[in-house]
PDB file of N, CA and C in Angstrom:
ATOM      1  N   UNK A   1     -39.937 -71.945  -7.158  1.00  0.00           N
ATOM      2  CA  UNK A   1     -40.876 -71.084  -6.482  1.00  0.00           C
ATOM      3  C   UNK A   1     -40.210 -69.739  -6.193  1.00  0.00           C
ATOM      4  N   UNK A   2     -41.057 -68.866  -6.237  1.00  0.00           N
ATOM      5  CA  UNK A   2     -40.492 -67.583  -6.198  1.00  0.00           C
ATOM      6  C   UNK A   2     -40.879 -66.753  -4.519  1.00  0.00           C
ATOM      7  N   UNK A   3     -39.922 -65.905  -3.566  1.00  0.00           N
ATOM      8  CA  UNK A   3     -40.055 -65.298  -2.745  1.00  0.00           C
ATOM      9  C   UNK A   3     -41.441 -64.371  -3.235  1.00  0.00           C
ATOM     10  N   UNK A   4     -42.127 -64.057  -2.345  1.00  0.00           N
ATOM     11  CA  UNK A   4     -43.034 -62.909  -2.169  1.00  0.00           C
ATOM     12  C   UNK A   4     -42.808 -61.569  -2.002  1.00  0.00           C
ATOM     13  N   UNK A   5     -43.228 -61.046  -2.356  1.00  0.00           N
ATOM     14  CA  UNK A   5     -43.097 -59.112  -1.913  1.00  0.00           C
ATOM     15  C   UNK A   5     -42.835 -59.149  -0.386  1.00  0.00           C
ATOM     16  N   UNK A   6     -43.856 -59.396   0.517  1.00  0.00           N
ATOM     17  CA  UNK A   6     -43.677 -59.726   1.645  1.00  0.00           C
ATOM     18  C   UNK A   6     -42.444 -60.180   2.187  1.00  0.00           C
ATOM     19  N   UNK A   7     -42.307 -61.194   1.662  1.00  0.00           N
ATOM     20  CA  UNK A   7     -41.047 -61.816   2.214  1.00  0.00           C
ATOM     21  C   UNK A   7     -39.568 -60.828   1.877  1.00  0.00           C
ATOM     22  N   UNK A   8     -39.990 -60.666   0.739  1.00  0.00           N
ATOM     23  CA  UNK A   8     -38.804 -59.610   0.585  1.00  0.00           C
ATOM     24  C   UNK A   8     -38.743 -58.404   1.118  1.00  0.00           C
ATOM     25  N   UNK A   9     -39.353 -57.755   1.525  1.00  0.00           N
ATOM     26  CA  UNK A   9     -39.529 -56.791   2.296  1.00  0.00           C
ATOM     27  C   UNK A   9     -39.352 -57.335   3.804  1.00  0.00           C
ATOM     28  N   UNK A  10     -39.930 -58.158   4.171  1.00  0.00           N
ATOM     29  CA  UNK A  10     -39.163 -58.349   5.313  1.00  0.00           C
ATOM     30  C   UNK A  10     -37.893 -58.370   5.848  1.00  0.00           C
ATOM     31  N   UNK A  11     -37.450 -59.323   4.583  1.00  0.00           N
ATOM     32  CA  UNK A  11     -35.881 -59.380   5.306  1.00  0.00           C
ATOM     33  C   UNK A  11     -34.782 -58.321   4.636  1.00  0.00           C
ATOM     34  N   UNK A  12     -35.633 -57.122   3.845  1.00  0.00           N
ATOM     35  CA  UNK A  12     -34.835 -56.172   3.605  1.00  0.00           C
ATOM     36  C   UNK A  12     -34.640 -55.154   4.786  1.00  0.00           C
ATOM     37  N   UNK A  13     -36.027 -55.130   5.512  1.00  0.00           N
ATOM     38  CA  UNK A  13     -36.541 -54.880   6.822  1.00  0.00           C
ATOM     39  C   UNK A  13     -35.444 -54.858   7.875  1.00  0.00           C
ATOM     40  N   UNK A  14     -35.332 -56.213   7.813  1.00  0.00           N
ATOM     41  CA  UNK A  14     -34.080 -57.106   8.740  1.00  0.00           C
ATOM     42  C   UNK A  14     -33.083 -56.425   8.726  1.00  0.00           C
ATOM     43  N   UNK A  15     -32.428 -56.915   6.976  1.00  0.00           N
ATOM     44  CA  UNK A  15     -30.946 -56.768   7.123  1.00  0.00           C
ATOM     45  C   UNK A  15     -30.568 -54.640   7.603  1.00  0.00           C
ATOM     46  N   UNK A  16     -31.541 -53.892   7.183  1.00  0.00           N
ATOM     47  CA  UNK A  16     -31.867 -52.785   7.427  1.00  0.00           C
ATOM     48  C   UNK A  16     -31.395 -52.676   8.752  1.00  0.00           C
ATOM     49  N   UNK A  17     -32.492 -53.109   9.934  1.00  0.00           N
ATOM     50  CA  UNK A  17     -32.345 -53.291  11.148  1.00  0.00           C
ATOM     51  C   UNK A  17     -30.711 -53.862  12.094  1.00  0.00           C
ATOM     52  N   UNK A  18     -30.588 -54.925  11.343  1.00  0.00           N
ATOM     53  CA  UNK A  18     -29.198 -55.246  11.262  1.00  0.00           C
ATOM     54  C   UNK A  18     -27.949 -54.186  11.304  1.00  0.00           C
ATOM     55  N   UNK A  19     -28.114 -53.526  10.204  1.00  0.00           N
ATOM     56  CA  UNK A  19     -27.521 -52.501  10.103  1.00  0.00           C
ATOM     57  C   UNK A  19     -27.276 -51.194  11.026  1.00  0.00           C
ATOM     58  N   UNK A  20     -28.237 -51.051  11.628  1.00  0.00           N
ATOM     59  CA  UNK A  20     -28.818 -49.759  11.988  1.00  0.00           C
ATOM     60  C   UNK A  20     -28.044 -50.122  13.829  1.00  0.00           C
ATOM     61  N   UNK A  21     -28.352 -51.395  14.096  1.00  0.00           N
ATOM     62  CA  UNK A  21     -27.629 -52.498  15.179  1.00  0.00           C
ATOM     63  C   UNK A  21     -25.949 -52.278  15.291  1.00  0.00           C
ATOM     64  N   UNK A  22     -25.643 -52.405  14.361  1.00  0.00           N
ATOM     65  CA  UNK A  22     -24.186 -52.771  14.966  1.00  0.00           C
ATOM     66  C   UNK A  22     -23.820 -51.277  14.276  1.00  0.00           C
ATOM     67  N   UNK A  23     -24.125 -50.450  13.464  1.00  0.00           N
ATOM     68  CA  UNK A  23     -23.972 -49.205  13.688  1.00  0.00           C
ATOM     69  C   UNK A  23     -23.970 -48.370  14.921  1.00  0.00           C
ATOM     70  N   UNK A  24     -24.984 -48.684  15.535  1.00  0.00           N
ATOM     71  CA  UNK A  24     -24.828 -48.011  16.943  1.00  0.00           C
ATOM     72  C   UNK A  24     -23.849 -48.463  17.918  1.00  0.00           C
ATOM     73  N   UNK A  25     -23.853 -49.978  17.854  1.00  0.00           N
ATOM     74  CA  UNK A  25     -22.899 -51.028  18.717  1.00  0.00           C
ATOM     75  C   UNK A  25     -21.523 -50.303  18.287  1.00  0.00           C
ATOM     76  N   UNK A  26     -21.050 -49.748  16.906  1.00  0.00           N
ATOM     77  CA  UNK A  26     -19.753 -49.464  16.848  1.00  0.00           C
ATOM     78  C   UNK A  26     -19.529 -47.988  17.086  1.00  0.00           C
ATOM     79  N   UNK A  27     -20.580 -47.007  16.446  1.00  0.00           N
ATOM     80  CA  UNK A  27     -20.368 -45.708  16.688  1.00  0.00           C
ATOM     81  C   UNK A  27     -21.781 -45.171  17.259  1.00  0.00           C
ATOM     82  N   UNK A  28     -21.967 -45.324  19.019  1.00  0.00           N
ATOM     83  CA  UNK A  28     -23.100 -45.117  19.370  1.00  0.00           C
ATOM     84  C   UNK A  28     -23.600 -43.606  19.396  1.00  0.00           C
ATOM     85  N   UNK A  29     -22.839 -42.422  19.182  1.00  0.00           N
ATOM     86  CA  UNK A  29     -23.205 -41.303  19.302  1.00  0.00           C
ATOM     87  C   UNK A  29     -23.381 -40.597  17.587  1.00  0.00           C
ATOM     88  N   UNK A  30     -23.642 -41.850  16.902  1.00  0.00           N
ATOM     89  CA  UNK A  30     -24.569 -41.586  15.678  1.00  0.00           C
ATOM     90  C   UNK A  30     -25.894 -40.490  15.262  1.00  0.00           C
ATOM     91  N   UNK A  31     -26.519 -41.034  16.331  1.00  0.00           N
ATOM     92  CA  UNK A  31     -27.993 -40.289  16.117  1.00  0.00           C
ATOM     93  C   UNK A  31     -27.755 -38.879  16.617  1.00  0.00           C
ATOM     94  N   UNK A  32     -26.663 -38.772  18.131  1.00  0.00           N
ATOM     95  CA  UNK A  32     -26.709 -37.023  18.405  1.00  0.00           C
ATOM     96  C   UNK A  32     -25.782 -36.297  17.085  1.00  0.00           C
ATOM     97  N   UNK A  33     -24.782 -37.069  16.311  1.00  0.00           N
ATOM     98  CA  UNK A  33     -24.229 -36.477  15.552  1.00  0.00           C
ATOM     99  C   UNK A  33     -25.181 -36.299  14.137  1.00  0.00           C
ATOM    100  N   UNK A  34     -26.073 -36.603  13.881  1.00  0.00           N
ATOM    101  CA  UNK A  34     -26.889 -36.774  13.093  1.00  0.00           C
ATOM    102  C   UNK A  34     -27.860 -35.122  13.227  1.00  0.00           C
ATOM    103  N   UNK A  35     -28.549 -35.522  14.105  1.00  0.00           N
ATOM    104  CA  UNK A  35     -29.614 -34.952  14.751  1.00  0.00           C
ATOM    105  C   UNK A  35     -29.610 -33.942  15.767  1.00  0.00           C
ATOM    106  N   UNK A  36     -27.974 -33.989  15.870  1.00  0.00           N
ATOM    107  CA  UNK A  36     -27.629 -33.075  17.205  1.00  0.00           C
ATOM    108  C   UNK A  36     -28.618 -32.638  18.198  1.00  0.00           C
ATOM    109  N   UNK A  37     -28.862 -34.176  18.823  1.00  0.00           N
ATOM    110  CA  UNK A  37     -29.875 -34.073  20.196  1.00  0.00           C
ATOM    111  C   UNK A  37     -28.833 -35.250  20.923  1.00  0.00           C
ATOM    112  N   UNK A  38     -29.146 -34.907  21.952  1.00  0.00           N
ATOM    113  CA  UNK A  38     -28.811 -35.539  23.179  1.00  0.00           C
ATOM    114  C   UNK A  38     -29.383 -36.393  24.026  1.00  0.00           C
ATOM    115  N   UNK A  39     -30.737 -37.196  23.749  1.00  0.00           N
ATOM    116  CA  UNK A  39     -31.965 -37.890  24.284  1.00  0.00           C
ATOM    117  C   UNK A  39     -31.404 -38.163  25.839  1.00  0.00           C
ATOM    118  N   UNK A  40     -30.463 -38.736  25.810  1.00  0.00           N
ATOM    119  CA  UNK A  40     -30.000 -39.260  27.774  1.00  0.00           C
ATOM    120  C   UNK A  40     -28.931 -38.467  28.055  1.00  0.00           C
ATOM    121  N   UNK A  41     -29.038 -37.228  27.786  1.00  0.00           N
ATOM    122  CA  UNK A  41     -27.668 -36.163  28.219  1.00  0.00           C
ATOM    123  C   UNK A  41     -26.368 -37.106  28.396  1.00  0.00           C
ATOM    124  N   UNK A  42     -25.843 -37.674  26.888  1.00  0.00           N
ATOM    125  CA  UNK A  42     -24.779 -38.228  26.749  1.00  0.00           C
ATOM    126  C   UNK A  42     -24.269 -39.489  27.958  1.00  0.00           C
ATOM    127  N   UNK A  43     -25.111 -40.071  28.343  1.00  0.00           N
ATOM    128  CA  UNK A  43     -24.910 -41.359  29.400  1.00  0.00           C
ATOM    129  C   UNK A  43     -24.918 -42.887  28.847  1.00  0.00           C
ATOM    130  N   UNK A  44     -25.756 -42.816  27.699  1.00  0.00           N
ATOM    131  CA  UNK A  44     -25.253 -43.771  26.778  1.00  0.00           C
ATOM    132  C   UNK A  44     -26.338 -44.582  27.014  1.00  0.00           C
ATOM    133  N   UNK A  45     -26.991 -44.458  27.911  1.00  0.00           N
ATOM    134  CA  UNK A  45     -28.479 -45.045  28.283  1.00  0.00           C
ATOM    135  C   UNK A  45     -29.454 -45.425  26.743  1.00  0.00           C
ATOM    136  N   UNK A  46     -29.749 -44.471  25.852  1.00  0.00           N
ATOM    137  CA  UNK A  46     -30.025 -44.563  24.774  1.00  0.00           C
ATOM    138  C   UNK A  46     -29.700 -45.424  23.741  1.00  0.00           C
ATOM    139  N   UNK A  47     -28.530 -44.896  23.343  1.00  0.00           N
ATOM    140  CA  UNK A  47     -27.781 -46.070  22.470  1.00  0.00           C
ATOM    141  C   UNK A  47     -27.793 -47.622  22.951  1.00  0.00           C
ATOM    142  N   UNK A  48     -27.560 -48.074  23.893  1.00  0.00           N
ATOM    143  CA  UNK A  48     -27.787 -49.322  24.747  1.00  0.00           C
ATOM    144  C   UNK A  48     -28.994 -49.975  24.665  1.00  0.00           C
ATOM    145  N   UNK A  49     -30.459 -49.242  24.909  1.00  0.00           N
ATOM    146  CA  UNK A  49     -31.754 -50.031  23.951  1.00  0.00           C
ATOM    147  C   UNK A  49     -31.637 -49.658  22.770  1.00  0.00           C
ATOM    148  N   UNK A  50     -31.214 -48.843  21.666  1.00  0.00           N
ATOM    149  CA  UNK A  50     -31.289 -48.983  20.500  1.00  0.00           C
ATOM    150  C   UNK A  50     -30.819 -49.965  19.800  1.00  0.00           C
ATOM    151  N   UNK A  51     -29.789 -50.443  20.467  1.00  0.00           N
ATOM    152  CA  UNK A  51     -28.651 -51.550  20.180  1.00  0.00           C
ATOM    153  C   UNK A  51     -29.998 -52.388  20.173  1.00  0.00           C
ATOM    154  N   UNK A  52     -30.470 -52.590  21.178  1.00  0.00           N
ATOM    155  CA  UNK A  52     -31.440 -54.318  21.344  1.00  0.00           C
ATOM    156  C   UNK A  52     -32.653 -53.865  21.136  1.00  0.00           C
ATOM    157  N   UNK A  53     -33.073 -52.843  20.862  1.00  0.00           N
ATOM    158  CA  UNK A  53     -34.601 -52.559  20.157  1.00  0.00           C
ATOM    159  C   UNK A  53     -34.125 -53.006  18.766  1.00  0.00           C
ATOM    160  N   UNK A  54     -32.802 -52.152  18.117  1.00  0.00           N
ATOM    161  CA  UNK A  54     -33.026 -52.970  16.811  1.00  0.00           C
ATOM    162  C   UNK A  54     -32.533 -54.502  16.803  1.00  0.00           C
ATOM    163  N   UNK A  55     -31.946 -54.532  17.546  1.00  0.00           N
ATOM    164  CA  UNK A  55     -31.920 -56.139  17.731  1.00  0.00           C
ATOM    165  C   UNK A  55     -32.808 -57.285  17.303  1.00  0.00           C
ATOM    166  N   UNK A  56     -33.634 -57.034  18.397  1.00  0.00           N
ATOM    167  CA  UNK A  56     -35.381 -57.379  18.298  1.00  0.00           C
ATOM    168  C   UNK A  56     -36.000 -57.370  17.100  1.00  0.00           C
ATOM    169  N   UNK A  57     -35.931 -56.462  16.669  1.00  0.00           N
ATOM    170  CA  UNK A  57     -36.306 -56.360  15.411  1.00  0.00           C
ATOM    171  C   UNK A  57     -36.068 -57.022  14.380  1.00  0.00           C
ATOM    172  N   UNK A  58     -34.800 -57.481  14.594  1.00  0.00           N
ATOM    173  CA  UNK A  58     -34.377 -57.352  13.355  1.00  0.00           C
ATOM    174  C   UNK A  58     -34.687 -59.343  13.631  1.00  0.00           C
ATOM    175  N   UNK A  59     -34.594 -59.767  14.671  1.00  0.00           N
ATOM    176  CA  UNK A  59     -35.312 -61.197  15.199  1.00  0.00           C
ATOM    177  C   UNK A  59     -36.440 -61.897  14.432  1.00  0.00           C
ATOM    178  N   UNK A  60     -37.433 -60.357  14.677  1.00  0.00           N
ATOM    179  CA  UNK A  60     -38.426 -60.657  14.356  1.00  0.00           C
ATOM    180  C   UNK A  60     -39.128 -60.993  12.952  1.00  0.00           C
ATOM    181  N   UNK A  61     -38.416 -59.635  11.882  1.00  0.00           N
ATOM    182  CA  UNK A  61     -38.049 -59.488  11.105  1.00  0.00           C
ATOM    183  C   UNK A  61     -37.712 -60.732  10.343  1.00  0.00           C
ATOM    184  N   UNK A  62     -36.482 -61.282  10.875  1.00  0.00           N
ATOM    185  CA  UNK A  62     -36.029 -62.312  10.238  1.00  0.00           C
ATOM    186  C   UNK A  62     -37.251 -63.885  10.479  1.00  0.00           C
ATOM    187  N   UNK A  63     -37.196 -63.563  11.534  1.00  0.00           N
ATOM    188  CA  UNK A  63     -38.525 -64.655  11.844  1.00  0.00           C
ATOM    189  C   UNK A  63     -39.606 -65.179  10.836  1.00  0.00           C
ATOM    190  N   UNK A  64     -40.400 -63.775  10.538  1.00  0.00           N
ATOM    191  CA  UNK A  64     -41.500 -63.699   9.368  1.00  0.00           C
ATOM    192  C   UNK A  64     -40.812 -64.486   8.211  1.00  0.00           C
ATOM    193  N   UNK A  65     -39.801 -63.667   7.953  1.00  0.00           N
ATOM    194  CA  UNK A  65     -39.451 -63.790   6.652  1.00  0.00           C
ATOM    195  C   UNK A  65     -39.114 -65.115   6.010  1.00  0.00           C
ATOM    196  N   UNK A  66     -38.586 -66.084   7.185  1.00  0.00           N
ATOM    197  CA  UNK A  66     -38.376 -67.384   7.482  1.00  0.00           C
ATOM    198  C   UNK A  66     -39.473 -67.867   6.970  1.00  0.00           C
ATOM    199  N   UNK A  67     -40.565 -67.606   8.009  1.00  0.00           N
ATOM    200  CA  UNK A  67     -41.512 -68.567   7.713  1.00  0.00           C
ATOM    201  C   UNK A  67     -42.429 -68.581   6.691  1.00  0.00           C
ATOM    202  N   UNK A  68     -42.429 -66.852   6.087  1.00  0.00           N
ATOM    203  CA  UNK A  68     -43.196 -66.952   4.509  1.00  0.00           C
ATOM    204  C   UNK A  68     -42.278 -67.881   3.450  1.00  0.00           C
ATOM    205  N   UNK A  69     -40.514 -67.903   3.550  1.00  0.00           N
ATOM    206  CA  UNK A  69     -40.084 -68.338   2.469  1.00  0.00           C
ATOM    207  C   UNK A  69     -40.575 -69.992   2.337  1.00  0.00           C
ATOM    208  N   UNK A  70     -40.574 -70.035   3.808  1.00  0.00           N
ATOM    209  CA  UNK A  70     -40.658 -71.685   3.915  1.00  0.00           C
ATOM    210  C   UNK A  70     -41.921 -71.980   4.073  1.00  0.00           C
ATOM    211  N   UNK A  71     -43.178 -71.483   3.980  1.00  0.00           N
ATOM    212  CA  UNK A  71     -44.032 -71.952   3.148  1.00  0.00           C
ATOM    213  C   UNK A  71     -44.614 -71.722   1.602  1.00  0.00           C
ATOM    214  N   UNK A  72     -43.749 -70.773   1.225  1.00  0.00           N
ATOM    215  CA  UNK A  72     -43.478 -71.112  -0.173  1.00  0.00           C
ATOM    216  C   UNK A  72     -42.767 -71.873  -0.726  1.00  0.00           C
ATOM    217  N   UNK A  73     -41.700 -72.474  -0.200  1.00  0.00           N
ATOM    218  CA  UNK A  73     -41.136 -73.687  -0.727  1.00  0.00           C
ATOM    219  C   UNK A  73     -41.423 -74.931  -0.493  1.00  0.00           C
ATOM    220  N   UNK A  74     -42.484 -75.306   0.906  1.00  0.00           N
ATOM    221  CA  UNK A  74     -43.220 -76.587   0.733  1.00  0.00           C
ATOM    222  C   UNK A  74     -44.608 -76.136  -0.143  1.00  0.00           C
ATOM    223  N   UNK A  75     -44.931 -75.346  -0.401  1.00  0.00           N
ATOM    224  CA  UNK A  75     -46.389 -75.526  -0.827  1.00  0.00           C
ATOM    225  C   UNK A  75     -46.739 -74.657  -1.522  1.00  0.00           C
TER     226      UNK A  75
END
C-alpha cells in the first residue's frame, strides 16, 4: 500500500516544524537576525512560544499523519 499525498505532506509538514523547533531551541535570536525585528525587545519571551507553538505543531502534524498511514495499511 502506498502513503497518500496527504500523508506525505503532513509529515513533511512535521519534520519541517521539527526543524524550525529546535532551531530556535538552539539559536533563538534566528528570526531578529533574519528579519532584523525585535518582536519582545530582546527578552526572549518570543522565542520561548515559538519553541512550543512549533512544538505543537509539529504533534499535531505528526498525529494526522499517523493516522492516515495507518488507515492505509489496515484497509
Amino acid at each position: 500500500m502506498r502513503p497518500t499525498t496527504k500523508y506525505r505532506i503532513e509529515a513533511l509538514l512535521g519534520v519541517i516544524t521539527l526543524v524550525l523547533a529546535i532551531l530556535t531551541a538552539v539559536v533563538p535570536d534566528w528570526f531578529e537576525r533574519i528579519f532584523d525585528a525585535a518582536p519582545d525587545n530582546g527578552d526572549g519571551g518570543f522565542e520561548a512560544w515559538t519553541v512550543v507553538l512549533f512544538a505543537l505543531v509539529t504533534v499535531v502534524l505528526w498525529t494526522l499523519a499517523f493516522r492516515g498511514w495507518r488507515r492505509v495499511a489496515t484497509g
